[in-house]
PDB file of N, CA and C in Angstrom:
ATOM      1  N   UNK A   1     -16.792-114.809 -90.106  1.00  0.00           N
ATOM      2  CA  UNK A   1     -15.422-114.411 -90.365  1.00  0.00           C
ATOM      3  C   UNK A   1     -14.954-115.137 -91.624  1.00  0.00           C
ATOM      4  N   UNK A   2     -14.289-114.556 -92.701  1.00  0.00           N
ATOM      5  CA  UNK A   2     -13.690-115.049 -93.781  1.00  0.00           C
ATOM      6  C   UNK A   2     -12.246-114.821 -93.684  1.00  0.00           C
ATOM      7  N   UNK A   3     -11.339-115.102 -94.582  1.00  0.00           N
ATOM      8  CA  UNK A   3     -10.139-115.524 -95.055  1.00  0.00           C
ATOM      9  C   UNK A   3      -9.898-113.711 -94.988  1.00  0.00           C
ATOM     10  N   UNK A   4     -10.240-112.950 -95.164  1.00  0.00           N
ATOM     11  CA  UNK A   4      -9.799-111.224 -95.442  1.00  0.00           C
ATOM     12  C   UNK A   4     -10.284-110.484 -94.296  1.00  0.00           C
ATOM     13  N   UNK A   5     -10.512-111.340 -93.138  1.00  0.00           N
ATOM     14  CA  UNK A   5     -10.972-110.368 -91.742  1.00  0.00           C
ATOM     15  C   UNK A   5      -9.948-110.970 -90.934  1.00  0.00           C
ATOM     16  N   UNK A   6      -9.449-109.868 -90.235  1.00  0.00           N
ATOM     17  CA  UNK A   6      -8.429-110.059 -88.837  1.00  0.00           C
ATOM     18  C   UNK A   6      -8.668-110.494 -87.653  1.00  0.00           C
ATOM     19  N   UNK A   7      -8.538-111.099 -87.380  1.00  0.00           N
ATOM     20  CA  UNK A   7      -8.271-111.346 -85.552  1.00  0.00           C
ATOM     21  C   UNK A   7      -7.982-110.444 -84.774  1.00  0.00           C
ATOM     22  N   UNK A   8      -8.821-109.804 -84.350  1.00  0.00           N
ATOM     23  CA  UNK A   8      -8.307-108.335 -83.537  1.00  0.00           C
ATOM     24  C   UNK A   8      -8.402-108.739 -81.748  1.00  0.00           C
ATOM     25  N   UNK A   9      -8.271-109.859 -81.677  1.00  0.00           N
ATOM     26  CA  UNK A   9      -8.196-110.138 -80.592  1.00  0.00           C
ATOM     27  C   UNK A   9      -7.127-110.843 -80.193  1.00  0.00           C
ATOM     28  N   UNK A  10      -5.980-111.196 -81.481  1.00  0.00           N
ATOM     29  CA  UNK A  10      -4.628-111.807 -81.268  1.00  0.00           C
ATOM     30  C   UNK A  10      -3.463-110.082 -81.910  1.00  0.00           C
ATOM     31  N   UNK A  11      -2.949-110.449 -80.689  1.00  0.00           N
ATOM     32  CA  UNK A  11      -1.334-109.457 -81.549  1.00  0.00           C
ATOM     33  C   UNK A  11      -1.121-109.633 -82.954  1.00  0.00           C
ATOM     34  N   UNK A  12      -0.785-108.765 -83.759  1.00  0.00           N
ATOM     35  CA  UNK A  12      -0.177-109.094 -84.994  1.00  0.00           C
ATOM     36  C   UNK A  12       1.416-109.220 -84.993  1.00  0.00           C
ATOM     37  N   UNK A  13       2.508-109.940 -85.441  1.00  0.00           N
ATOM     38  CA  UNK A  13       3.613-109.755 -85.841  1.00  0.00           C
ATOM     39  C   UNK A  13       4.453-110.730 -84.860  1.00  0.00           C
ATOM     40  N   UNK A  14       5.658-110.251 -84.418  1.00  0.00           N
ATOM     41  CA  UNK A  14       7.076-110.917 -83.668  1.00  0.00           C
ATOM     42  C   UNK A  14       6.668-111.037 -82.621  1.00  0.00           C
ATOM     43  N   UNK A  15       6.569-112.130 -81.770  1.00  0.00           N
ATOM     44  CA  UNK A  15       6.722-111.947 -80.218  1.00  0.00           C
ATOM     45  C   UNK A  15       8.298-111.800 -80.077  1.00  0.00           C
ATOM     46  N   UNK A  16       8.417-111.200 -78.668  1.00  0.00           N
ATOM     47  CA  UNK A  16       9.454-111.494 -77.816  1.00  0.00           C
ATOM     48  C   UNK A  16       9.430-112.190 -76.921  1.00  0.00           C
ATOM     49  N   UNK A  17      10.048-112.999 -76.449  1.00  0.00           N
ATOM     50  CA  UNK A  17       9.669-114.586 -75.295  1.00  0.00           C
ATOM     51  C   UNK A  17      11.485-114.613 -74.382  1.00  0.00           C
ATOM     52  N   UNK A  18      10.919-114.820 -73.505  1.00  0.00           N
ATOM     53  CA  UNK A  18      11.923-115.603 -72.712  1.00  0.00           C
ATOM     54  C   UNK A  18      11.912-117.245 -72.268  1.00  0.00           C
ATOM     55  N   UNK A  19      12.859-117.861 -73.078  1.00  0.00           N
ATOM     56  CA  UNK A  19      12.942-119.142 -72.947  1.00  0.00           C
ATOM     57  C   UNK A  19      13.500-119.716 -71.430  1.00  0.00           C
ATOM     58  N   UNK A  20      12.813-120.871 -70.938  1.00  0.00           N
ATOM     59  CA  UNK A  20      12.950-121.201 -69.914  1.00  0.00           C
ATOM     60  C   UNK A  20      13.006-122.448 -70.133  1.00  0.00           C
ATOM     61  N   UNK A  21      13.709-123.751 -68.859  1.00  0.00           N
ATOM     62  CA  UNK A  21      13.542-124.694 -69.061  1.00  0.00           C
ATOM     63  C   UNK A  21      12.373-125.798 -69.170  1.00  0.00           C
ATOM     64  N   UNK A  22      12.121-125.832 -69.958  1.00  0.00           N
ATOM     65  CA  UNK A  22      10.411-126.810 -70.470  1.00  0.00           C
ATOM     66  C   UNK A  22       9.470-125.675 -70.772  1.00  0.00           C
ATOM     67  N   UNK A  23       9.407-124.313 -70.612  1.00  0.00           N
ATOM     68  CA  UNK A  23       8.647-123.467 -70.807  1.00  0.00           C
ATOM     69  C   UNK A  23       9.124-121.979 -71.421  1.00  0.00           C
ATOM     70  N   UNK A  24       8.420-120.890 -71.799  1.00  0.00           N
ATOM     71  CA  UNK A  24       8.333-119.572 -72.128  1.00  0.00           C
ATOM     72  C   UNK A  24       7.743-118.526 -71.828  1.00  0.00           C
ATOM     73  N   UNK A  25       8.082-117.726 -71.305  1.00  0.00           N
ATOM     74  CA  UNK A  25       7.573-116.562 -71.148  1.00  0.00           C
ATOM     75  C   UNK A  25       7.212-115.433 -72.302  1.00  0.00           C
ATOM     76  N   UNK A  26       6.223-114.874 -72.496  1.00  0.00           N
ATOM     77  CA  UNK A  26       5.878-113.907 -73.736  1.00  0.00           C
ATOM     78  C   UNK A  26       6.167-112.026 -73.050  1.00  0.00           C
ATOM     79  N   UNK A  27       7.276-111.240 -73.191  1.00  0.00           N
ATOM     80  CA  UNK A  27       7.716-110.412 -73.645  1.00  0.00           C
ATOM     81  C   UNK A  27       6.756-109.195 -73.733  1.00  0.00           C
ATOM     82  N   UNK A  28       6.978-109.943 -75.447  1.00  0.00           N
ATOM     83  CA  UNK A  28       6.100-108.666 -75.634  1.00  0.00           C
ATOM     84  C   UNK A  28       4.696-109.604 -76.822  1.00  0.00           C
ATOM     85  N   UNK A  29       3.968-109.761 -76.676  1.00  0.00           N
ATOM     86  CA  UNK A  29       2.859-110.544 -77.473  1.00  0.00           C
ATOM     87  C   UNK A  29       2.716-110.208 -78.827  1.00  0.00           C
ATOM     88  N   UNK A  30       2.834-111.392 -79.886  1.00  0.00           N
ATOM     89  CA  UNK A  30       2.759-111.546 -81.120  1.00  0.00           C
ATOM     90  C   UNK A  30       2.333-113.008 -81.594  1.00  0.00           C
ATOM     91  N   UNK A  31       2.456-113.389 -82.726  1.00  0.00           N
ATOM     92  CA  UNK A  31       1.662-114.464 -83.449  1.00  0.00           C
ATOM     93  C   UNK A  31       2.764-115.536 -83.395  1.00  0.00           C
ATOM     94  N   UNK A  32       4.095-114.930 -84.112  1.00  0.00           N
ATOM     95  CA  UNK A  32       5.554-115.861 -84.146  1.00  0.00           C
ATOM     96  C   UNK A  32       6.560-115.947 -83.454  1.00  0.00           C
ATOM     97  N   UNK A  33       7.826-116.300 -83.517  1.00  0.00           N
ATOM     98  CA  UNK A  33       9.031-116.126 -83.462  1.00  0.00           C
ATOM     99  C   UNK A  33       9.965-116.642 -84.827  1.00  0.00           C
ATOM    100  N   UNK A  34      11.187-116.069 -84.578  1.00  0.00           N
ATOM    101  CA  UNK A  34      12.069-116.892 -86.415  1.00  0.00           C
ATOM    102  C   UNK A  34      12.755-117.682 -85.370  1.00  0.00           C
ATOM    103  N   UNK A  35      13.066-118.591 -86.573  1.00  0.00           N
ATOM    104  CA  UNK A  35      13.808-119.894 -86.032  1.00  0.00           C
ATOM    105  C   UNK A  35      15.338-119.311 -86.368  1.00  0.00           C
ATOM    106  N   UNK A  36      16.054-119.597 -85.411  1.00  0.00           N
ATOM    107  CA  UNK A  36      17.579-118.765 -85.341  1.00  0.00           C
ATOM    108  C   UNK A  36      18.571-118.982 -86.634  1.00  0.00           C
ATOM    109  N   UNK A  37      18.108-120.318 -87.032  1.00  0.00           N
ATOM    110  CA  UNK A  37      18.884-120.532 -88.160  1.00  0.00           C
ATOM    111  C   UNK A  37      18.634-120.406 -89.470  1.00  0.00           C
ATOM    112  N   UNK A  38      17.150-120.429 -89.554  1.00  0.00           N
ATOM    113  CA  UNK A  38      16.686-120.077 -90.802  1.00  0.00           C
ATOM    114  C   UNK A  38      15.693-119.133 -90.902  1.00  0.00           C
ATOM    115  N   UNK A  39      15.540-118.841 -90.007  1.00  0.00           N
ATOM    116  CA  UNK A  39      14.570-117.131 -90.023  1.00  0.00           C
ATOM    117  C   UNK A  39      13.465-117.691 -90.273  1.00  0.00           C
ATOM    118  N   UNK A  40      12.986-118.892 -90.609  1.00  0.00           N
ATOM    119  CA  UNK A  40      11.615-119.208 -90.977  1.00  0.00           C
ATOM    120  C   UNK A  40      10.158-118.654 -89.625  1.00  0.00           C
ATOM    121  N   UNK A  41       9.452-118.234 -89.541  1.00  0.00           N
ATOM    122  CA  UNK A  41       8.534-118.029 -88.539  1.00  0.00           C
ATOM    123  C   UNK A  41       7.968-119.594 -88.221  1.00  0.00           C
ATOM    124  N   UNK A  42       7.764-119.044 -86.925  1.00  0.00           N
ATOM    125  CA  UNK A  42       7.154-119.852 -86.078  1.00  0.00           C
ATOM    126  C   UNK A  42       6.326-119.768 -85.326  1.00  0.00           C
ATOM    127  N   UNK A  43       4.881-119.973 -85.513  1.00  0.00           N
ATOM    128  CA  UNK A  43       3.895-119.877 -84.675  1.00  0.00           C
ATOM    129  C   UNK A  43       3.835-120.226 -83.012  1.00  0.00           C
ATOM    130  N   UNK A  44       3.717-119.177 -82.148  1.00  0.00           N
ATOM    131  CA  UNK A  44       3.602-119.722 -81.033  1.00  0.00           C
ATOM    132  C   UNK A  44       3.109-121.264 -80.253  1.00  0.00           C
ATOM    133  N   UNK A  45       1.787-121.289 -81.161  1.00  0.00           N
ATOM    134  CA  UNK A  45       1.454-122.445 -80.650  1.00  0.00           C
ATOM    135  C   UNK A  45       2.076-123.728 -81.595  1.00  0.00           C
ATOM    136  N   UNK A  46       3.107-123.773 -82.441  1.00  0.00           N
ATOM    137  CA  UNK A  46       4.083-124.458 -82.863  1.00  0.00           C
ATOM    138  C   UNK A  46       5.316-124.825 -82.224  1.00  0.00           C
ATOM    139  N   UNK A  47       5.977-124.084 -81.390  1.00  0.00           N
ATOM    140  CA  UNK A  47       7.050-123.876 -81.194  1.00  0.00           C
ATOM    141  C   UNK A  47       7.046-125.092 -79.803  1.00  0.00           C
ATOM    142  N   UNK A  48       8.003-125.841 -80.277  1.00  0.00           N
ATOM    143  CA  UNK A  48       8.443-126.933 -79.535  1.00  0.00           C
ATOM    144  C   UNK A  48       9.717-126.950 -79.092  1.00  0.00           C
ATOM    145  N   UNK A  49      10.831-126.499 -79.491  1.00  0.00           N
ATOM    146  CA  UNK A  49      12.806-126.206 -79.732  1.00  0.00           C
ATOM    147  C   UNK A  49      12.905-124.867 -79.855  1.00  0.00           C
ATOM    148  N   UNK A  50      13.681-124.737 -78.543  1.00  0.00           N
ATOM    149  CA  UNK A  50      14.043-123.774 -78.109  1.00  0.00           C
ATOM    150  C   UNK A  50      15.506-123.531 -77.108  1.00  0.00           C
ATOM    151  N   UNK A  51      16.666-123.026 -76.947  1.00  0.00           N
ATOM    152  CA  UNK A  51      17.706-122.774 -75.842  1.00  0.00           C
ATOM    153  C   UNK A  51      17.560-122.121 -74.834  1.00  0.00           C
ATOM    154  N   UNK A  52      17.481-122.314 -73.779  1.00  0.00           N
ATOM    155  CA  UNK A  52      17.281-121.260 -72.705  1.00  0.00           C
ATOM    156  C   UNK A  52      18.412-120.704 -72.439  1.00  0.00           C
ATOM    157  N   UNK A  53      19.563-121.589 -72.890  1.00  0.00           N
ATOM    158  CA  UNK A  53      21.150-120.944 -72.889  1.00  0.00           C
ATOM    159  C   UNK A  53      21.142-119.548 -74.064  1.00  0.00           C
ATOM    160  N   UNK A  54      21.293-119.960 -75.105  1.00  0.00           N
ATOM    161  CA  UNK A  54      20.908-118.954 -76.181  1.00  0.00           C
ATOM    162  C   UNK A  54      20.246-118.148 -75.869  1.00  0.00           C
ATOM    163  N   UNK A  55      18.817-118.411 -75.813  1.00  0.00           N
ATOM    164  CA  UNK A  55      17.550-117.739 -75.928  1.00  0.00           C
ATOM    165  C   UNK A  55      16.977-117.777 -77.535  1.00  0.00           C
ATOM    166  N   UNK A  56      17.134-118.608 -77.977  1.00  0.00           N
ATOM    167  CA  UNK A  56      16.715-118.738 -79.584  1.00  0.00           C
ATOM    168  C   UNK A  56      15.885-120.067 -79.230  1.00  0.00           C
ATOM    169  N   UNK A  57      15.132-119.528 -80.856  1.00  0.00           N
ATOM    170  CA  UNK A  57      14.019-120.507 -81.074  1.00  0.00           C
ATOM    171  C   UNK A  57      14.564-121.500 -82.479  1.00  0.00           C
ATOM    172  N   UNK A  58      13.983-122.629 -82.475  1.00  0.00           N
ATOM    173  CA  UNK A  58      14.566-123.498 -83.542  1.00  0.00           C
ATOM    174  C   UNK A  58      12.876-124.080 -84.141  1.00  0.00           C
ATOM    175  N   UNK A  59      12.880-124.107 -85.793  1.00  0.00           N
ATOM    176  CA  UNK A  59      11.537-124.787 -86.535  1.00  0.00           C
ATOM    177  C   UNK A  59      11.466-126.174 -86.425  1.00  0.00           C
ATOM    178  N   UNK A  60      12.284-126.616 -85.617  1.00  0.00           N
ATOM    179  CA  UNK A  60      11.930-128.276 -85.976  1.00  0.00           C
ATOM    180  C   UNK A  60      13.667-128.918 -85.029  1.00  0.00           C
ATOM    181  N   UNK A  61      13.273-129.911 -84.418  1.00  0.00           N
ATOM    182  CA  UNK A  61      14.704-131.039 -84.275  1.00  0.00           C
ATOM    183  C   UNK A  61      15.714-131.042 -84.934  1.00  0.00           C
ATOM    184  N   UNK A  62      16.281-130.802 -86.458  1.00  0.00           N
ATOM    185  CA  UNK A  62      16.881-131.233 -86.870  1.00  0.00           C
ATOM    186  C   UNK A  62      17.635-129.281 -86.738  1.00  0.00           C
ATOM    187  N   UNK A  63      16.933-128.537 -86.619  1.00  0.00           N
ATOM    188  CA  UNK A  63      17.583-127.158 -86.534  1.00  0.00           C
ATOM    189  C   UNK A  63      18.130-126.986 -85.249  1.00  0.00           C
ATOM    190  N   UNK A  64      17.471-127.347 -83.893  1.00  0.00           N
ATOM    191  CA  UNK A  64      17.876-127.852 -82.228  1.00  0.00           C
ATOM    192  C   UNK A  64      19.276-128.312 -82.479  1.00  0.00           C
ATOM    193  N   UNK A  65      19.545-129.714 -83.093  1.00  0.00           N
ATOM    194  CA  UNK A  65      20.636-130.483 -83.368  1.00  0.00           C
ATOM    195  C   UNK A  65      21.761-129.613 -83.863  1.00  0.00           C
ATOM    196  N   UNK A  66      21.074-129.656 -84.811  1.00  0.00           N
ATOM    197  CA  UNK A  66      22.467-128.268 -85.344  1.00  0.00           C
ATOM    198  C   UNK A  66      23.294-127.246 -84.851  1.00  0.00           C
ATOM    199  N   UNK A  67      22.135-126.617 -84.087  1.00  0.00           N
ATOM    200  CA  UNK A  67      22.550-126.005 -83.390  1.00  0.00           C
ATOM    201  C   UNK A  67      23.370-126.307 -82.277  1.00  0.00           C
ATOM    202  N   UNK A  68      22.946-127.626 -81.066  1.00  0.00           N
ATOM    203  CA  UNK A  68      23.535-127.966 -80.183  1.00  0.00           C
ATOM    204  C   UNK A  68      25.228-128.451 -80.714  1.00  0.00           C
ATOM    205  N   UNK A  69      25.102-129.038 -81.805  1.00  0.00           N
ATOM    206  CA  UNK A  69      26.495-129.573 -82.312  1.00  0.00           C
ATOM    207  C   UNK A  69      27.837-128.740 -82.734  1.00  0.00           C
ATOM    208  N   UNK A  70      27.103-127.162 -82.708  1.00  0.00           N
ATOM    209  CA  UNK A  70      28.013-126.089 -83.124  1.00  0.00           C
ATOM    210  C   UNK A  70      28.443-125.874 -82.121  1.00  0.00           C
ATOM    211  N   UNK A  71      27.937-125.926 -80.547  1.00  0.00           N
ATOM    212  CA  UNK A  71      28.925-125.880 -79.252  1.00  0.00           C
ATOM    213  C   UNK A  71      28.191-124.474 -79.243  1.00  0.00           C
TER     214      UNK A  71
END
């Protein structure tokens, strides 16, 4: 396998997930999610910050924070 062959054994594109407390459920199966505040993607097996209130995903702590502080 090189750099110009696919993974045809992973989804391509957006997941849909349901956030839960300490965990997620996958929707509909894909590679990412965007982080709510900055749209940046986020690899599933990245994704650490998340709301189960919301249901949004966050790229990192300092986007979590932000978020929590807006109420």
């Amino acid at each position: 396998m090189n750099a110009f062959d696919r993974d045809l054994g992973k989804p391509e594109g957006m997941a849909v997930l349901h956030y839960g407390d300490g965990e997620f459920a996958v929707l509909s199966p894909g590679r990412f999610v965007l982080c709510a505040l900055t749209n940046k993607q986020i690899p599933l097996e990245a994704l650490r910050y998340w709301s189960p209130e919301r249901q949004e995903a966050y790229a990192g702590p300092a986007e979590a924070l932000k978020r929590w502080q807006e109420g």
